[in-house]
Protein backbone atom coordinates (compact mmCIF):
# COMPACT_ATOMS: atom_id res chain seq x y z
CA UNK A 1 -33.61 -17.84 -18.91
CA UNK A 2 -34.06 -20.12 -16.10
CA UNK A 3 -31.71 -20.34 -13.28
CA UNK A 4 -30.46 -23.74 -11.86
CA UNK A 5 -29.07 -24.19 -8.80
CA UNK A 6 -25.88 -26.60 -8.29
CA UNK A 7 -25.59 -26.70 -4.50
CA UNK A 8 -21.78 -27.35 -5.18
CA UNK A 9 -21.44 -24.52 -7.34
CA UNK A 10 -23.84 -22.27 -5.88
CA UNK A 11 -22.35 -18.50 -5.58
CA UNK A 12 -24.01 -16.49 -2.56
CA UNK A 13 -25.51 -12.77 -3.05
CA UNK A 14 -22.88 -10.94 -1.54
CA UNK A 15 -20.07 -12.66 -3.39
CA UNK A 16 -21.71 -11.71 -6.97
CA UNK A 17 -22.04 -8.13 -5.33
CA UNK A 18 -18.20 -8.14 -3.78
CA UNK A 19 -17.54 -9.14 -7.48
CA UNK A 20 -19.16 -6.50 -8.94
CA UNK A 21 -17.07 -3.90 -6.08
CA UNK A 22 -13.70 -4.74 -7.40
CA UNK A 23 -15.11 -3.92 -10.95
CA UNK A 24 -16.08 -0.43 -9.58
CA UNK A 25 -13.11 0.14 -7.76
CA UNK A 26 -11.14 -0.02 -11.50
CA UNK A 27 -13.72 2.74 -13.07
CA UNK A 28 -12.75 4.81 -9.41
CA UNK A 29 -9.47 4.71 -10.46
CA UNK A 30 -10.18 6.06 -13.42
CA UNK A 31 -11.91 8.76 -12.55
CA UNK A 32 -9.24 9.73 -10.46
CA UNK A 33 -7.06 9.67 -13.45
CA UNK A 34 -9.57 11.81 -15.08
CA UNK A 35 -9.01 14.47 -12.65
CA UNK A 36 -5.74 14.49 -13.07
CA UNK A 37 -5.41 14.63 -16.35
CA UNK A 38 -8.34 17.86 -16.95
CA UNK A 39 -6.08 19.26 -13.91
CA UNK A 40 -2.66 18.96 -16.36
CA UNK A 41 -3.98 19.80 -19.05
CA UNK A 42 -6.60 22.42 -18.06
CA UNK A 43 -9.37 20.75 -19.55
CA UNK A 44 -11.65 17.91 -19.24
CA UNK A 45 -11.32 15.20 -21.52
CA UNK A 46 -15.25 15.00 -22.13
CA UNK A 47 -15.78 11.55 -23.29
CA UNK A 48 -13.78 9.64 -21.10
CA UNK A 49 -15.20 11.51 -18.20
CA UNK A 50 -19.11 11.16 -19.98
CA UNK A 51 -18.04 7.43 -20.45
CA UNK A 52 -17.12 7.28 -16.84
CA UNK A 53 -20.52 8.82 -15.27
CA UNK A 54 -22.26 6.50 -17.82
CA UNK A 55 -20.95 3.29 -16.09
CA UNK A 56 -21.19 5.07 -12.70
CA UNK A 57 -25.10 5.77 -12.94
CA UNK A 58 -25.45 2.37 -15.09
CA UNK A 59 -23.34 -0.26 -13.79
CA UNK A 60 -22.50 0.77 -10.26
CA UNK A 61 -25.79 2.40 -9.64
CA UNK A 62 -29.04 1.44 -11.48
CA UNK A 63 -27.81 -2.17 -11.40
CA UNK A 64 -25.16 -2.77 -8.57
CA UNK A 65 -27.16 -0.27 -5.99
CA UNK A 66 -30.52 -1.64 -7.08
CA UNK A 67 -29.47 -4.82 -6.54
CA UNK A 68 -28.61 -4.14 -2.52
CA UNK A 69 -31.48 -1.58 -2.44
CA UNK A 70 -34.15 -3.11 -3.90
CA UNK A 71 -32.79 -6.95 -2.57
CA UNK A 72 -30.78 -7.54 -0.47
CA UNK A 73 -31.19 -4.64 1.79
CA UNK A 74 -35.18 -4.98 1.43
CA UNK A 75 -34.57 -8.56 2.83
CA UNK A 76 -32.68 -7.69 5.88
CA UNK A 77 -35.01 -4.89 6.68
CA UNK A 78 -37.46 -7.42 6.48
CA UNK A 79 -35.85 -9.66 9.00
CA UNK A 80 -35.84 -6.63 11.22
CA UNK A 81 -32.49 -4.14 10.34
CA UNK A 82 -33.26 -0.63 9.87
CA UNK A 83 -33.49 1.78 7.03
CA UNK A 84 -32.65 4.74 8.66
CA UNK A 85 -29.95 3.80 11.05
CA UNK A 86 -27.30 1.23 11.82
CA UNK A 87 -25.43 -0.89 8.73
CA UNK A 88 -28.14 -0.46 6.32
CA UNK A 89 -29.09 2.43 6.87
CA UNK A 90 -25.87 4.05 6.48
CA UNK A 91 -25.33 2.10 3.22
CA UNK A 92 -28.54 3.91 1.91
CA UNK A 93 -27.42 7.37 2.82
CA UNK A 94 -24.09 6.88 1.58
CA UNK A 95 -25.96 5.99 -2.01
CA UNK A 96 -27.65 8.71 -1.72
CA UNK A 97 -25.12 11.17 -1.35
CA UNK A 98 -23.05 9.34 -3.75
CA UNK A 99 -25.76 10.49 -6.38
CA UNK A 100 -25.58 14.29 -5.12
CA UNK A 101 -21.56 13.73 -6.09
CA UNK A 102 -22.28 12.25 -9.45
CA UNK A 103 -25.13 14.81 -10.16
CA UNK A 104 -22.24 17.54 -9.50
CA UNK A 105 -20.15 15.92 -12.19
CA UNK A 106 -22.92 16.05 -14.63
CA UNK A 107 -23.44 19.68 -13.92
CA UNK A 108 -19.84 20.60 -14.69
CA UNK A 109 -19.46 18.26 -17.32
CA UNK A 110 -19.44 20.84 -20.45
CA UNK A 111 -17.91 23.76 -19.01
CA UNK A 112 -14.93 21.59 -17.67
CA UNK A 113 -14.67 20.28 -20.83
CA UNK A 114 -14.54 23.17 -22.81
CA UNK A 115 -11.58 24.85 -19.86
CA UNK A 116 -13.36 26.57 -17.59
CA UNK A 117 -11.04 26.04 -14.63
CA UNK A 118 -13.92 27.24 -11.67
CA UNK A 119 -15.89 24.39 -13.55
CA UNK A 120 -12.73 21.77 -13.65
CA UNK A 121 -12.49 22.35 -9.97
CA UNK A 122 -16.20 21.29 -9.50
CA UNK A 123 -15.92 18.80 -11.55
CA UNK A 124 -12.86 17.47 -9.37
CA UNK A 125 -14.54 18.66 -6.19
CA UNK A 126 -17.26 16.20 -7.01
CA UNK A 127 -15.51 13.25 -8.09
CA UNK A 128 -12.92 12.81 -6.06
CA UNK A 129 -15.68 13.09 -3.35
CA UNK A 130 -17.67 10.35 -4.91
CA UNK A 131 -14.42 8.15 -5.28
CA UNK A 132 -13.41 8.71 -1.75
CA UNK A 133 -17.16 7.88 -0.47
CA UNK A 134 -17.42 4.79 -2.52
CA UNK A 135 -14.10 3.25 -1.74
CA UNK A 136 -14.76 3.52 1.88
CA UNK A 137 -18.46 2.67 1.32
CA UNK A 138 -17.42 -0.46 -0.50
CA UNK A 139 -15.15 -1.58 2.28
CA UNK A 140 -17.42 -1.53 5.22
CA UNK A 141 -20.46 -3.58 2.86
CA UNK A 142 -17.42 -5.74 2.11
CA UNK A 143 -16.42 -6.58 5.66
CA UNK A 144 -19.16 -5.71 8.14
CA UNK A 145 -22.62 -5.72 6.26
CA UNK A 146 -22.45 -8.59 3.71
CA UNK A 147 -20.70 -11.01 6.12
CA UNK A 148 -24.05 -10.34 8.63
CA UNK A 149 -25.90 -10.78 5.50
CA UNK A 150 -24.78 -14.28 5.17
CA UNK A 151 -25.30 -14.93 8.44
CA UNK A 152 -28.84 -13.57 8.50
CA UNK A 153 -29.80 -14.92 4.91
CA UNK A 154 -30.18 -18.96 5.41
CA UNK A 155 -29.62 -20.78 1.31
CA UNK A 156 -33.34 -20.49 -0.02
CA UNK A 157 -33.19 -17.05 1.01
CA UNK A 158 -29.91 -16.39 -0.95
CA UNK A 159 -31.27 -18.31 -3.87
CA UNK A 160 -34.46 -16.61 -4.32
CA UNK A 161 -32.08 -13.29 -4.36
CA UNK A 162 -29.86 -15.21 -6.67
CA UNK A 163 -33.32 -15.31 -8.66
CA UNK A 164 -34.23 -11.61 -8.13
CA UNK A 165 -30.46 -10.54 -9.27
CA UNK A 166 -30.96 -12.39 -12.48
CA UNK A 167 -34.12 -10.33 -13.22
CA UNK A 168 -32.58 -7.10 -12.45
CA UNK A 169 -30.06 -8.42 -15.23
CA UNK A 170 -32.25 -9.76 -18.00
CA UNK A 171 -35.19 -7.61 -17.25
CA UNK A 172 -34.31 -4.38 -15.85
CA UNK A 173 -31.10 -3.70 -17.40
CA UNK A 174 -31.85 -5.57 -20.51
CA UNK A 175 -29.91 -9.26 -21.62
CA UNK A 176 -26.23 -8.25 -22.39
CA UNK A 177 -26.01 -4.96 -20.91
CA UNK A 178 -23.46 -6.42 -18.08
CA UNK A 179 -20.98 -7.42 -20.45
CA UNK A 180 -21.26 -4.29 -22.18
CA UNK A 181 -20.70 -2.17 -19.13
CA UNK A 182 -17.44 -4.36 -18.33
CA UNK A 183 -16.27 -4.10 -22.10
CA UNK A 184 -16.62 -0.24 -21.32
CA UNK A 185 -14.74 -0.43 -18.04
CA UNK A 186 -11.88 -2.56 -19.34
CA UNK A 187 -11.40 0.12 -22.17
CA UNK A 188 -11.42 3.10 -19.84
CA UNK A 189 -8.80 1.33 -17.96
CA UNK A 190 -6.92 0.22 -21.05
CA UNK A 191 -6.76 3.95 -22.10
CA UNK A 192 -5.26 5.67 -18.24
CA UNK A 193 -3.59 2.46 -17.93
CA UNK A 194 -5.52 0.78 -14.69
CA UNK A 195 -5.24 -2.46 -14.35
CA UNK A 196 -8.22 -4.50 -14.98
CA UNK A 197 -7.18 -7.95 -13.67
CA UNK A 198 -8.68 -11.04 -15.82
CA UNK A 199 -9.31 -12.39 -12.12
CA UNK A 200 -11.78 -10.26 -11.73
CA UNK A 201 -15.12 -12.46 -12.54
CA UNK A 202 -16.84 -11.11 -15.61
CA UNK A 203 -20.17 -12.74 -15.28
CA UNK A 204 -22.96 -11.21 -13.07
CA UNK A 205 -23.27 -14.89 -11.07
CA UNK A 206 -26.66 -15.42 -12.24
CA UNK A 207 -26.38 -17.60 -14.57
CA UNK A 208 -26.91 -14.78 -17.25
């Protein structure tokens, strides 16, 4: 699908990715709720935590993460930022660690969910690290790195990210996989009873 650009209407990078943050933050809540629930009832609900780690390694990582990893942060390193220290740099290792926290979920997935309590605790251990890591995380990308982004990025250099972001979309992920993720997400929140606010933009701002 071709992308057109309507200078009036045009949506920078970092908005679509700010977006896609407040869409995360719900399924954080969640898992939070998810702990507390296997931590009441002394077992892990299994598919709404499997569901959960599926839109975590989907949705927030392969596609969100790619997006700044393989885009936008490529781009700023390219115009001279870091990888291994200052803003961007510490984005990278917090995604990294992130994936140690979500790899520790996996790992305790079926035991928690069959009442092992050492494994429940893991499984806690790990997830209420990852949700504390990411909701910091997404605050400082919200106010320090993507507002020097937009400072650093001039418009044809936002559009032609614009452009990549759509590929990750309709190539990468495969065409309709967004919406799917969010249908996912709204139902995990429907069922512990988040709120998943119809303000929230539901389209990936690529034109997708």
């Amino acid at each position: 699908m071709r992308l057109t650009y309507n200078k009036e209407k045009f949506m920078n990078i970092t908005t679509i990715l700010s977006n896609e943050h407040r869409v995360i933050e719900v399924v954080l809540l969640c898992l939070g709720k998810v702990v507390d629930e296997a931590k009441r009832l002394k077992k892990l609900n299994k598919k709404s935590a499997e569901t959960a780690i599926d839109i975590i390694k989907t949705f927030a990582d392969k596609c969100h993460h790619g997006k700044e990893e393989n885009h936008l942060f490529a781009k700023m390193i390219n115009k001279g930022m870091s990888s291994e220290f200052g803003p961007v740099g510490q984005m990278l290792s917090e995604h990294r660690q992130g994936r140690e926290y979500v790899r520790g979920m996996s790992e305790n997935l079926d035991s928690a969910s069959n009442g092992d309590m050492e494994a429940i605790n893991l499984f806690a251990e790990n997830a209420l690290g990852y949700v504390q890591l990411l909701q910091a995380h997404i605050h400082k990308e919200d106010t320090i790195l993507f507002p020097m982004a937009d400072k650093m990025l001039n418009e044809e250099e936002q559009k032609n990210l614009l452009n990549e972001f759509h590929h990750v979309e309709s190539d990468h992920m495969g065409d309709g996989t967004h919406e799917a993720y969010l249908d996912k997400v709204k139902k995990l929140a429907e069922q512990y009873h988040v709120e998943f606010s119809l303000a929230i933009p539901t389209s990936c701002g690529c034109n997708h």
